[in-house]
PDB file of N, CA and C in Angstrom:
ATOM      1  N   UNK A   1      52.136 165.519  99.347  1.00  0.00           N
ATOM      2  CA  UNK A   1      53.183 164.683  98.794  1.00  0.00           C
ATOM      3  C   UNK A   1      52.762 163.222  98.893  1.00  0.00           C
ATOM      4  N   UNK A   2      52.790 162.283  97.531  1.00  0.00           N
ATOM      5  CA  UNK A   2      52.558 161.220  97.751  1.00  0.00           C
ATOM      6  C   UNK A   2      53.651 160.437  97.934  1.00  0.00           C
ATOM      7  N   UNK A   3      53.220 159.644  99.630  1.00  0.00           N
ATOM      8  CA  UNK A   3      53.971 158.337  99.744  1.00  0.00           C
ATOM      9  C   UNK A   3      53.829 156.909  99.184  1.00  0.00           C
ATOM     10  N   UNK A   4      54.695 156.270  98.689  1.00  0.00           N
ATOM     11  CA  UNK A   4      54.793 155.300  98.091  1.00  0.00           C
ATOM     12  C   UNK A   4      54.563 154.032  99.256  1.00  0.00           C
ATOM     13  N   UNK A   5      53.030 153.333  98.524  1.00  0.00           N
ATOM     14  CA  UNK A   5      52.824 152.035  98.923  1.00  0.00           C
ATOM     15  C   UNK A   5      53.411 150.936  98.717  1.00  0.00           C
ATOM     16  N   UNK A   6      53.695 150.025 100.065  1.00  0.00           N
ATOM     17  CA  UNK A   6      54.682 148.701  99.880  1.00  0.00           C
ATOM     18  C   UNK A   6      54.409 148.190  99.257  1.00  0.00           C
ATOM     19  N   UNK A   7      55.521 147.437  98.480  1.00  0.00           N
ATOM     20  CA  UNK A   7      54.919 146.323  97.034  1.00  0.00           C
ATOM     21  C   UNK A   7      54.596 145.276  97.948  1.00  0.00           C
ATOM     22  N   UNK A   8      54.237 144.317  97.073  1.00  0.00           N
ATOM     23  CA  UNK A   8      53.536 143.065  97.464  1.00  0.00           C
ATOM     24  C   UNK A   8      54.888 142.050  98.208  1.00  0.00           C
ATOM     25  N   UNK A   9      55.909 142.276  97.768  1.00  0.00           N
ATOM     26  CA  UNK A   9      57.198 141.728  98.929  1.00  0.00           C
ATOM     27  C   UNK A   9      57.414 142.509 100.124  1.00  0.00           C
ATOM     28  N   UNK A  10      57.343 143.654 100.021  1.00  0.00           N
ATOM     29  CA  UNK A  10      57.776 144.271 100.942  1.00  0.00           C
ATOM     30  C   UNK A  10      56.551 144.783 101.761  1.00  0.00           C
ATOM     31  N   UNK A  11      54.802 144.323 101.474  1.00  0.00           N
ATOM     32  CA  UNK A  11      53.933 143.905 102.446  1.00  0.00           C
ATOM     33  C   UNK A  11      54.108 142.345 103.503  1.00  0.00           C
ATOM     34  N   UNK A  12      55.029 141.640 102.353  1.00  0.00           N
ATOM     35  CA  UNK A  12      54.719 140.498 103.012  1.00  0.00           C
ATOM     36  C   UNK A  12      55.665 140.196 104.100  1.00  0.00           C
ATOM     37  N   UNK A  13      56.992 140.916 103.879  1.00  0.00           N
ATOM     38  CA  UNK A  13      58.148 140.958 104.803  1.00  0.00           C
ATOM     39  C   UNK A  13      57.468 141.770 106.034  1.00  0.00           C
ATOM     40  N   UNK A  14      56.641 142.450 106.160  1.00  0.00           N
ATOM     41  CA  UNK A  14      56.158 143.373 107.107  1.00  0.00           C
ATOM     42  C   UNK A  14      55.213 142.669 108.413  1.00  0.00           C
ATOM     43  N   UNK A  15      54.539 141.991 107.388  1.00  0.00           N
ATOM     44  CA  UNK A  15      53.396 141.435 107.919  1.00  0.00           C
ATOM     45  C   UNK A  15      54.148 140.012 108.512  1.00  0.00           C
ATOM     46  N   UNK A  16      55.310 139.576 108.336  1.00  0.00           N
ATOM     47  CA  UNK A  16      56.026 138.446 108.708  1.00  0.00           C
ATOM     48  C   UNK A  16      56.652 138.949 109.841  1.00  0.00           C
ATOM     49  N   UNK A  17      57.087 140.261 110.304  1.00  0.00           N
ATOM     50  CA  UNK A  17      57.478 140.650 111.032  1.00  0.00           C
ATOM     51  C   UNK A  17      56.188 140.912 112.167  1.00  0.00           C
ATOM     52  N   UNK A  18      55.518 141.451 111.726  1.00  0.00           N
ATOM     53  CA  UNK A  18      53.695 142.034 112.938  1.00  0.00           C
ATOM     54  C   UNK A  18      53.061 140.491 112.682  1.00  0.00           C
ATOM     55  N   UNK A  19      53.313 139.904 113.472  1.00  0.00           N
ATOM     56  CA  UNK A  19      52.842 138.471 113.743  1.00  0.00           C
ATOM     57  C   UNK A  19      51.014 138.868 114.236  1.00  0.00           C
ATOM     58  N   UNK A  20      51.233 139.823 115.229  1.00  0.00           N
ATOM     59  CA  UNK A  20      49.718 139.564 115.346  1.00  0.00           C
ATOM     60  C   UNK A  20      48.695 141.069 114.593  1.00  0.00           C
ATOM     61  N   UNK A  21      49.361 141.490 113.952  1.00  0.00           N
ATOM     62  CA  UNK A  21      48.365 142.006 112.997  1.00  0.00           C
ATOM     63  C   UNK A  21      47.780 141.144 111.840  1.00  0.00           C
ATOM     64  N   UNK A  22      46.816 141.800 111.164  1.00  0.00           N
ATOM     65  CA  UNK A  22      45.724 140.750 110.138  1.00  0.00           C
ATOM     66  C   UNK A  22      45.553 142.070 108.554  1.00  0.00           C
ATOM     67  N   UNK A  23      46.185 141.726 107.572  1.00  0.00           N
ATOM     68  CA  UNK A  23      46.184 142.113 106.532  1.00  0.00           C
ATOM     69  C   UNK A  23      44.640 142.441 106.273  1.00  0.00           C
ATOM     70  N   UNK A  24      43.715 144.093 106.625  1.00  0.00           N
ATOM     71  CA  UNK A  24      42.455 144.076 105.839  1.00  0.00           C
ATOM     72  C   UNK A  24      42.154 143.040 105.014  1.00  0.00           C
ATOM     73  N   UNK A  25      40.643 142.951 104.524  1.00  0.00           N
ATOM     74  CA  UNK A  25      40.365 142.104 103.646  1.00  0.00           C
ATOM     75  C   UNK A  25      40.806 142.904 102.348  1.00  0.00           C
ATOM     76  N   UNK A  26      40.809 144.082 102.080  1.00  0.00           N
ATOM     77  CA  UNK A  26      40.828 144.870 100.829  1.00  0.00           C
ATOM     78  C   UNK A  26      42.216 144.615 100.324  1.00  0.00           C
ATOM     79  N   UNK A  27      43.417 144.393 101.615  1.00  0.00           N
ATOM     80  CA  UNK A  27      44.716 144.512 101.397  1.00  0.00           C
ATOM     81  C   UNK A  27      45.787 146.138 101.617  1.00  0.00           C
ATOM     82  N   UNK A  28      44.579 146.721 102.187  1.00  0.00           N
ATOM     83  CA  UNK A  28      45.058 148.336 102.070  1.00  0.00           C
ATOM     84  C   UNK A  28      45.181 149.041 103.347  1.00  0.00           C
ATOM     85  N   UNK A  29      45.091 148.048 104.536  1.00  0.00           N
ATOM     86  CA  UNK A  29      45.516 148.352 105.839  1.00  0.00           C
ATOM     87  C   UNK A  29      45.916 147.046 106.644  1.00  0.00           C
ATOM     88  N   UNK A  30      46.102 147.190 107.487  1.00  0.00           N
ATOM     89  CA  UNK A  30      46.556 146.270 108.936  1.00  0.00           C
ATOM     90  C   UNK A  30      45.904 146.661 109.909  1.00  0.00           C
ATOM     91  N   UNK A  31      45.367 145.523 110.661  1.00  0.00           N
ATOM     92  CA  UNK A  31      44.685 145.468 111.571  1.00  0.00           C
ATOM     93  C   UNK A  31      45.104 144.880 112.718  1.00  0.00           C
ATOM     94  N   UNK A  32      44.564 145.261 114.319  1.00  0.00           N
ATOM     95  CA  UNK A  32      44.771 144.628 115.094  1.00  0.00           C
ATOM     96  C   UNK A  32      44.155 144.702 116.280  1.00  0.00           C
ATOM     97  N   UNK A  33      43.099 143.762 117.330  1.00  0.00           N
ATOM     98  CA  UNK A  33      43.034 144.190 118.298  1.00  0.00           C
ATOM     99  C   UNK A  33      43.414 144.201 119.945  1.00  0.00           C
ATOM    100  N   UNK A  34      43.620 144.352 121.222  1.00  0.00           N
ATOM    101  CA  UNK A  34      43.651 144.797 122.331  1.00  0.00           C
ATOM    102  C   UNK A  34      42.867 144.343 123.135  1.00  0.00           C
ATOM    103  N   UNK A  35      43.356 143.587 123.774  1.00  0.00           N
ATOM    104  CA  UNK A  35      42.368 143.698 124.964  1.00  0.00           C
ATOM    105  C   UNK A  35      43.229 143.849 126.298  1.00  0.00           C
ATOM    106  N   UNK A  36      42.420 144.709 127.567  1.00  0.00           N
ATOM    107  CA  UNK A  36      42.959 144.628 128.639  1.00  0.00           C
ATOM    108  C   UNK A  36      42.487 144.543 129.787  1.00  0.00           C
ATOM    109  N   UNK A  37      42.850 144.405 130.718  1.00  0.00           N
ATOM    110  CA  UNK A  37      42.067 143.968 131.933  1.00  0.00           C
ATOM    111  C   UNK A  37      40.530 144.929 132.501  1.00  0.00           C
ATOM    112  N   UNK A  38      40.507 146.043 131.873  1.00  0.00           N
ATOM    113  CA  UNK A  38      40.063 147.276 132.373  1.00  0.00           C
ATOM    114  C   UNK A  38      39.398 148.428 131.245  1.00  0.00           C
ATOM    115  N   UNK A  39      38.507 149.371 131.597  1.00  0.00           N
ATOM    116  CA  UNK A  39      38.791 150.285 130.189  1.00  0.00           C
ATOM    117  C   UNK A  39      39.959 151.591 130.921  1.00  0.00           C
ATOM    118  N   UNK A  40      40.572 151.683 132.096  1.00  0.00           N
ATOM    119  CA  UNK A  40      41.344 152.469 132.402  1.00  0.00           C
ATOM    120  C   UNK A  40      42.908 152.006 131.902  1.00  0.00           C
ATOM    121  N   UNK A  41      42.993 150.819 131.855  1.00  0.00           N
ATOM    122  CA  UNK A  41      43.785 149.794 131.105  1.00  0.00           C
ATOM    123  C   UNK A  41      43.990 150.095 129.533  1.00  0.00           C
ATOM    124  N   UNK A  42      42.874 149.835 129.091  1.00  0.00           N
ATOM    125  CA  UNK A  42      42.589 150.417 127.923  1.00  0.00           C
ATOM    126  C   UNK A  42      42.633 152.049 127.821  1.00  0.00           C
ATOM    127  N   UNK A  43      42.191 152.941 128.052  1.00  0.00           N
ATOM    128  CA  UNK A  43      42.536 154.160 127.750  1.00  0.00           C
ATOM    129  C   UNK A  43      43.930 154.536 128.405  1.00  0.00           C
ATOM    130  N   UNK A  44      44.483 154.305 129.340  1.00  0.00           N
ATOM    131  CA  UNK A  44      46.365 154.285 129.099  1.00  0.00           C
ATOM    132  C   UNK A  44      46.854 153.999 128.176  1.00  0.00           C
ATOM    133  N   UNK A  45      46.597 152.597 127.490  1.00  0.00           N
ATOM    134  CA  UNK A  45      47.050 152.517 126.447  1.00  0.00           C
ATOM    135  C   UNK A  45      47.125 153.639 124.982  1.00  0.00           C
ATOM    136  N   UNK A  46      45.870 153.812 124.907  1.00  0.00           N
ATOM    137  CA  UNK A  46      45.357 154.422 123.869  1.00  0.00           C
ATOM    138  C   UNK A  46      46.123 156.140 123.866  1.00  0.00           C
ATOM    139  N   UNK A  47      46.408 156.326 125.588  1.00  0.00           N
ATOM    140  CA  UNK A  47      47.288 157.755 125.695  1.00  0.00           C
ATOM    141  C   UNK A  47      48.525 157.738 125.227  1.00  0.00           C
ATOM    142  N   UNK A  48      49.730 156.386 125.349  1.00  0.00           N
ATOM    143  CA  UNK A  48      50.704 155.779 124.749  1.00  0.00           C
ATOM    144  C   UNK A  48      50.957 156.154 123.216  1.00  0.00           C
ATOM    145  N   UNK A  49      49.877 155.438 122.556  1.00  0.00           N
ATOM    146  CA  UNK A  49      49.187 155.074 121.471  1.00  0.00           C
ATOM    147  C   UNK A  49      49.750 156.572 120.460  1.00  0.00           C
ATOM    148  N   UNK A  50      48.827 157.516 121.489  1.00  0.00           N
ATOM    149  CA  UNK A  50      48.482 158.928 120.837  1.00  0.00           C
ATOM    150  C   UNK A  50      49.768 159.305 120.996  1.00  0.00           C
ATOM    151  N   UNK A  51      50.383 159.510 121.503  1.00  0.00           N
ATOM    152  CA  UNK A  51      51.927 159.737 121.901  1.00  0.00           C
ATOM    153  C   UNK A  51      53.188 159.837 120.426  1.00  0.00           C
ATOM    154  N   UNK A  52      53.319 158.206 120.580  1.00  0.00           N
ATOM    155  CA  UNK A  52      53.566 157.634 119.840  1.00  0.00           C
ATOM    156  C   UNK A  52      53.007 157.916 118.222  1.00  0.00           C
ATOM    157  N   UNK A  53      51.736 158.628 117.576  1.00  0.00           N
ATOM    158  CA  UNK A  53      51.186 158.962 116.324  1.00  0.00           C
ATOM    159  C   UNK A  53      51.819 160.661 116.093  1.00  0.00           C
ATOM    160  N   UNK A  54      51.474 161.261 117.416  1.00  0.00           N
ATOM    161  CA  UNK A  54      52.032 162.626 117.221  1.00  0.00           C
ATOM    162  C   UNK A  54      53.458 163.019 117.021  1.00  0.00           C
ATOM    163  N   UNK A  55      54.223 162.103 117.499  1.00  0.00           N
ATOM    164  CA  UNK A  55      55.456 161.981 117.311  1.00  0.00           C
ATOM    165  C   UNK A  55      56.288 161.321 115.708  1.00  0.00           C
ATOM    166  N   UNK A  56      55.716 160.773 114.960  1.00  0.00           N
ATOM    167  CA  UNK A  56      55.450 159.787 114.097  1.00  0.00           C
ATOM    168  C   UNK A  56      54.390 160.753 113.245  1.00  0.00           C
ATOM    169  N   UNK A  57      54.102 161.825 113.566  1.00  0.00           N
ATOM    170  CA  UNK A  57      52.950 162.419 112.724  1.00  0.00           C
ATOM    171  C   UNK A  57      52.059 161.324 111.840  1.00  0.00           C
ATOM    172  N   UNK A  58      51.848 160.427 112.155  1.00  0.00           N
ATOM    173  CA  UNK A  58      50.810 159.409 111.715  1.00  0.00           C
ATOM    174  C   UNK A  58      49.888 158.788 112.515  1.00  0.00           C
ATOM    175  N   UNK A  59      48.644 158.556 112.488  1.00  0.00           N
ATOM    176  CA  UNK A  59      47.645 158.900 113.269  1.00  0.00           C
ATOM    177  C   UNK A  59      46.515 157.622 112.973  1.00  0.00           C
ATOM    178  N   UNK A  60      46.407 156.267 113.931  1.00  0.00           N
ATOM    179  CA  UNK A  60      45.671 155.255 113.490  1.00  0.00           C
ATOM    180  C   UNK A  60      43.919 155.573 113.202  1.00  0.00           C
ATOM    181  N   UNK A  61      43.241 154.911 112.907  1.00  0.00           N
ATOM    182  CA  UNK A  61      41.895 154.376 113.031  1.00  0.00           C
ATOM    183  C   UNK A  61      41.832 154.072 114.029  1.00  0.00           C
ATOM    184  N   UNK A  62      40.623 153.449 114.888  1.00  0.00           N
ATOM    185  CA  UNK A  62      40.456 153.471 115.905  1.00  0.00           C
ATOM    186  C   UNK A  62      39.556 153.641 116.650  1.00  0.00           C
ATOM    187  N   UNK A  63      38.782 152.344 117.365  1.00  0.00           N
ATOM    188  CA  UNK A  63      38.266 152.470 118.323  1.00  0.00           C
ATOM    189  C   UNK A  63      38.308 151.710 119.577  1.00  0.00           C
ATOM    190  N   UNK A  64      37.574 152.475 120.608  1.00  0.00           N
ATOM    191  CA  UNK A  64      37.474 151.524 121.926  1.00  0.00           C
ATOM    192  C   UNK A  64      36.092 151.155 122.634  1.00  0.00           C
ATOM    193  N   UNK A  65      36.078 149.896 122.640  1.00  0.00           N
ATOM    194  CA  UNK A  65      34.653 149.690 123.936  1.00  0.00           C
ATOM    195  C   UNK A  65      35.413 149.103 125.128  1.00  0.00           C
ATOM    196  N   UNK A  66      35.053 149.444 126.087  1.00  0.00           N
ATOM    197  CA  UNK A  66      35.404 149.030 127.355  1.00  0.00           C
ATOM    198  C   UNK A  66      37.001 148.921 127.391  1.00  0.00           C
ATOM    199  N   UNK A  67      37.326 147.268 127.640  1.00  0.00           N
ATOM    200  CA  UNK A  67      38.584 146.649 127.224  1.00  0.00           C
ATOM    201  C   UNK A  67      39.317 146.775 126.506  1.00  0.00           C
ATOM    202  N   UNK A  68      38.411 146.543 125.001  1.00  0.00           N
ATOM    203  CA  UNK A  68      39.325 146.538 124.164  1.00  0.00           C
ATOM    204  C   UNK A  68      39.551 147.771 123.325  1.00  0.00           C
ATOM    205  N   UNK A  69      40.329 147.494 122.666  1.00  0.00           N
ATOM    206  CA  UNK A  69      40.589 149.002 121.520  1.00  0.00           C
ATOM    207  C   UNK A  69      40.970 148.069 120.165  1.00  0.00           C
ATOM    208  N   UNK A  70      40.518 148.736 118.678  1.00  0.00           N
ATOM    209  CA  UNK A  70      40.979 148.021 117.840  1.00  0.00           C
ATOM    210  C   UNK A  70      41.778 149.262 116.977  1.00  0.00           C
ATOM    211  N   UNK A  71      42.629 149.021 116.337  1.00  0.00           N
ATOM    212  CA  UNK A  71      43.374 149.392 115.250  1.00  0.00           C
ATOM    213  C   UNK A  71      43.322 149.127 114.389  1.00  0.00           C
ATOM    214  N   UNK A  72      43.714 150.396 113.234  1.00  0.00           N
ATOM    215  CA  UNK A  72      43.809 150.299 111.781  1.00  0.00           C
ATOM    216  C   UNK A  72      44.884 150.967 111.605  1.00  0.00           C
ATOM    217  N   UNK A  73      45.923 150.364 110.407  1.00  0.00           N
ATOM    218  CA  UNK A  73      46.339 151.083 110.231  1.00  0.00           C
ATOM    219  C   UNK A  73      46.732 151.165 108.413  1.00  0.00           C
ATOM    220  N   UNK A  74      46.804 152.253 107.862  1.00  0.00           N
ATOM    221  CA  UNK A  74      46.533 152.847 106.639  1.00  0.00           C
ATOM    222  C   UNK A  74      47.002 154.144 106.330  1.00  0.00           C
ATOM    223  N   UNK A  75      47.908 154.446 105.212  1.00  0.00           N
ATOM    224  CA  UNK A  75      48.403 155.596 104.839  1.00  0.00           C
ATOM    225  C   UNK A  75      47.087 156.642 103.894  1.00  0.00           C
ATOM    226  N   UNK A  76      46.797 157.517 104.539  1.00  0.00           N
ATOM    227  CA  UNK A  76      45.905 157.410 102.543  1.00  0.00           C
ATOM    228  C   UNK A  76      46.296 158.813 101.713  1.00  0.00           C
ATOM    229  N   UNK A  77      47.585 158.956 102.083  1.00  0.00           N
ATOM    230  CA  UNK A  77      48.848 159.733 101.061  1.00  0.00           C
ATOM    231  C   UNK A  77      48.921 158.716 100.095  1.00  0.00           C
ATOM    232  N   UNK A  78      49.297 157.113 100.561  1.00  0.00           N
ATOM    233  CA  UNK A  78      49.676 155.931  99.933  1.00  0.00           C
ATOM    234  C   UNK A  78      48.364 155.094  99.286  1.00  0.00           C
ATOM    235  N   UNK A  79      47.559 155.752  99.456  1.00  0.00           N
ATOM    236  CA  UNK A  79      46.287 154.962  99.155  1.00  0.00           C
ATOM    237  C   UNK A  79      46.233 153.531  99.659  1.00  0.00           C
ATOM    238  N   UNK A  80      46.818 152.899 100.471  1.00  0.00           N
ATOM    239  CA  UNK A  80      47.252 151.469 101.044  1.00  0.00           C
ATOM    240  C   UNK A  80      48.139 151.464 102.121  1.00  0.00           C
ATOM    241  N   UNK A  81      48.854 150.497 102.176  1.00  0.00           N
ATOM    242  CA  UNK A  81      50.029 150.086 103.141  1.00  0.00           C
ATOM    243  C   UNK A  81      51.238 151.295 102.708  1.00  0.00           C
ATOM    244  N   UNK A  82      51.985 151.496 104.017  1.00  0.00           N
ATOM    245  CA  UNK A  82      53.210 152.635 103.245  1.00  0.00           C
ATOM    246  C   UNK A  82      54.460 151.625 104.432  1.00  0.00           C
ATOM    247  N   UNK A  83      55.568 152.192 104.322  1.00  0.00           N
ATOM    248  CA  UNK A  83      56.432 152.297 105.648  1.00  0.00           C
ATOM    249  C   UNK A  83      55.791 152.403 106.958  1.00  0.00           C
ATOM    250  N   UNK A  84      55.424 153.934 106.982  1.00  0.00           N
ATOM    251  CA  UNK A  84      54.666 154.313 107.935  1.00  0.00           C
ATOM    252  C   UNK A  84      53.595 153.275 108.429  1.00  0.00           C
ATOM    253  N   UNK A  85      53.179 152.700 107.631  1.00  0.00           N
ATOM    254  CA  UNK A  85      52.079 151.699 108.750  1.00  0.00           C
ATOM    255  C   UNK A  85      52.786 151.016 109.789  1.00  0.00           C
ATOM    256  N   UNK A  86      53.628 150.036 108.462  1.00  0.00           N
ATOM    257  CA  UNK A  86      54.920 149.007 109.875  1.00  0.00           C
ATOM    258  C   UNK A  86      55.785 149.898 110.821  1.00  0.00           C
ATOM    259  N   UNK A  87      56.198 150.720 110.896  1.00  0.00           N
ATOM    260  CA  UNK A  87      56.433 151.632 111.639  1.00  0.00           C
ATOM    261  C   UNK A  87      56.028 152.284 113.140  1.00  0.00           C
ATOM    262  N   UNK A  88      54.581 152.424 112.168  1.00  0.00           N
ATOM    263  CA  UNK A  88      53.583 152.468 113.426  1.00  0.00           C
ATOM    264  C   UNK A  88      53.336 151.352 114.195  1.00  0.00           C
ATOM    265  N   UNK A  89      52.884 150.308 114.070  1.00  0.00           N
ATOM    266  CA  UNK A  89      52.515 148.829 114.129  1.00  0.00           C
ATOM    267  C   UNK A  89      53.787 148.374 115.285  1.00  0.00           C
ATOM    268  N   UNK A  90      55.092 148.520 115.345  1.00  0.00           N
ATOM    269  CA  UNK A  90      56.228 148.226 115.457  1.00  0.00           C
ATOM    270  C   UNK A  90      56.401 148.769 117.221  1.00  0.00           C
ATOM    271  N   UNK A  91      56.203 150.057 116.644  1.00  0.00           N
ATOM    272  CA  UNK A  91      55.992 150.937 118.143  1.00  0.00           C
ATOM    273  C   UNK A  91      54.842 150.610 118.813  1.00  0.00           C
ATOM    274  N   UNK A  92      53.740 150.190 118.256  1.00  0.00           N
ATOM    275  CA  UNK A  92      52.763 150.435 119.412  1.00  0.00           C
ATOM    276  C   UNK A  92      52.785 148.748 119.985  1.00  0.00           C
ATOM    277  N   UNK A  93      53.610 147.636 118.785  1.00  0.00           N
ATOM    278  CA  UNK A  93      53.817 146.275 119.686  1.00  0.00           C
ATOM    279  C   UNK A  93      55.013 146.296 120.746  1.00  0.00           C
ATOM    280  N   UNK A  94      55.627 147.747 120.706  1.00  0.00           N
ATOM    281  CA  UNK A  94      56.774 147.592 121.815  1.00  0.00           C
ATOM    282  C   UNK A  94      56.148 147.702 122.957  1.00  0.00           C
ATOM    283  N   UNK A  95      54.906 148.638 123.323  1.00  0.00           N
ATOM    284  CA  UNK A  95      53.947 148.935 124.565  1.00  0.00           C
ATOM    285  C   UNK A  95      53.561 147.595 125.341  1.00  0.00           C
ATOM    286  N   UNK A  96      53.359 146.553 124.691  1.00  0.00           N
ATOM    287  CA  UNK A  96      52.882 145.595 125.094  1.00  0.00           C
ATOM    288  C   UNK A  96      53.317 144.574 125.735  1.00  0.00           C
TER     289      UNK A  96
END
């Protein structure tokens, strides 16, 4: 089933809201990264993280070195940005 990608207002209302995410260069995800004191720091998080996707049945990009962890996030039902990204994005800035 295809989900419908945010128009270009209703990317920008999103992204006004996720202050510290960064609009891909392509325009077809959100980005963001993490850093934390630790990589045990960091992989708690990332258990949160997973939590939070399985529940949400939506499931980021993603990686980690040490500290940090970076995020993507991208529908590709939506071929781009959907709900579901800000959604996601929303919950995982409540962790923090």
């Amino acid at each position: 089933m295809a989900v419908p990608q945010l128009t270009a207002a209703e990317r920008a209302d999103a992204l006004a809201e996720l202050l510290d995410w960064n609009l891909r260069g392509d325009g077809l995800a959100i980005e963001r990264e993490f850093r934390f004191k630790d990589f045990s720091q960091a992989w708690a998080f990332m258990s949160r993280v997973a939590l939070i996707a399985e529940k949400l049945d939506h499931h980021p990009e993603w990686s980690n070195v040490y500290n940090r962890v970076a995020i993507t996030l991208t529908t590709h039902d939506a071929s781009g940005l959907s709900e579901r990204d800000a959604k996601m994005a929303r919950a995982i800035d409540k962790l923090i």
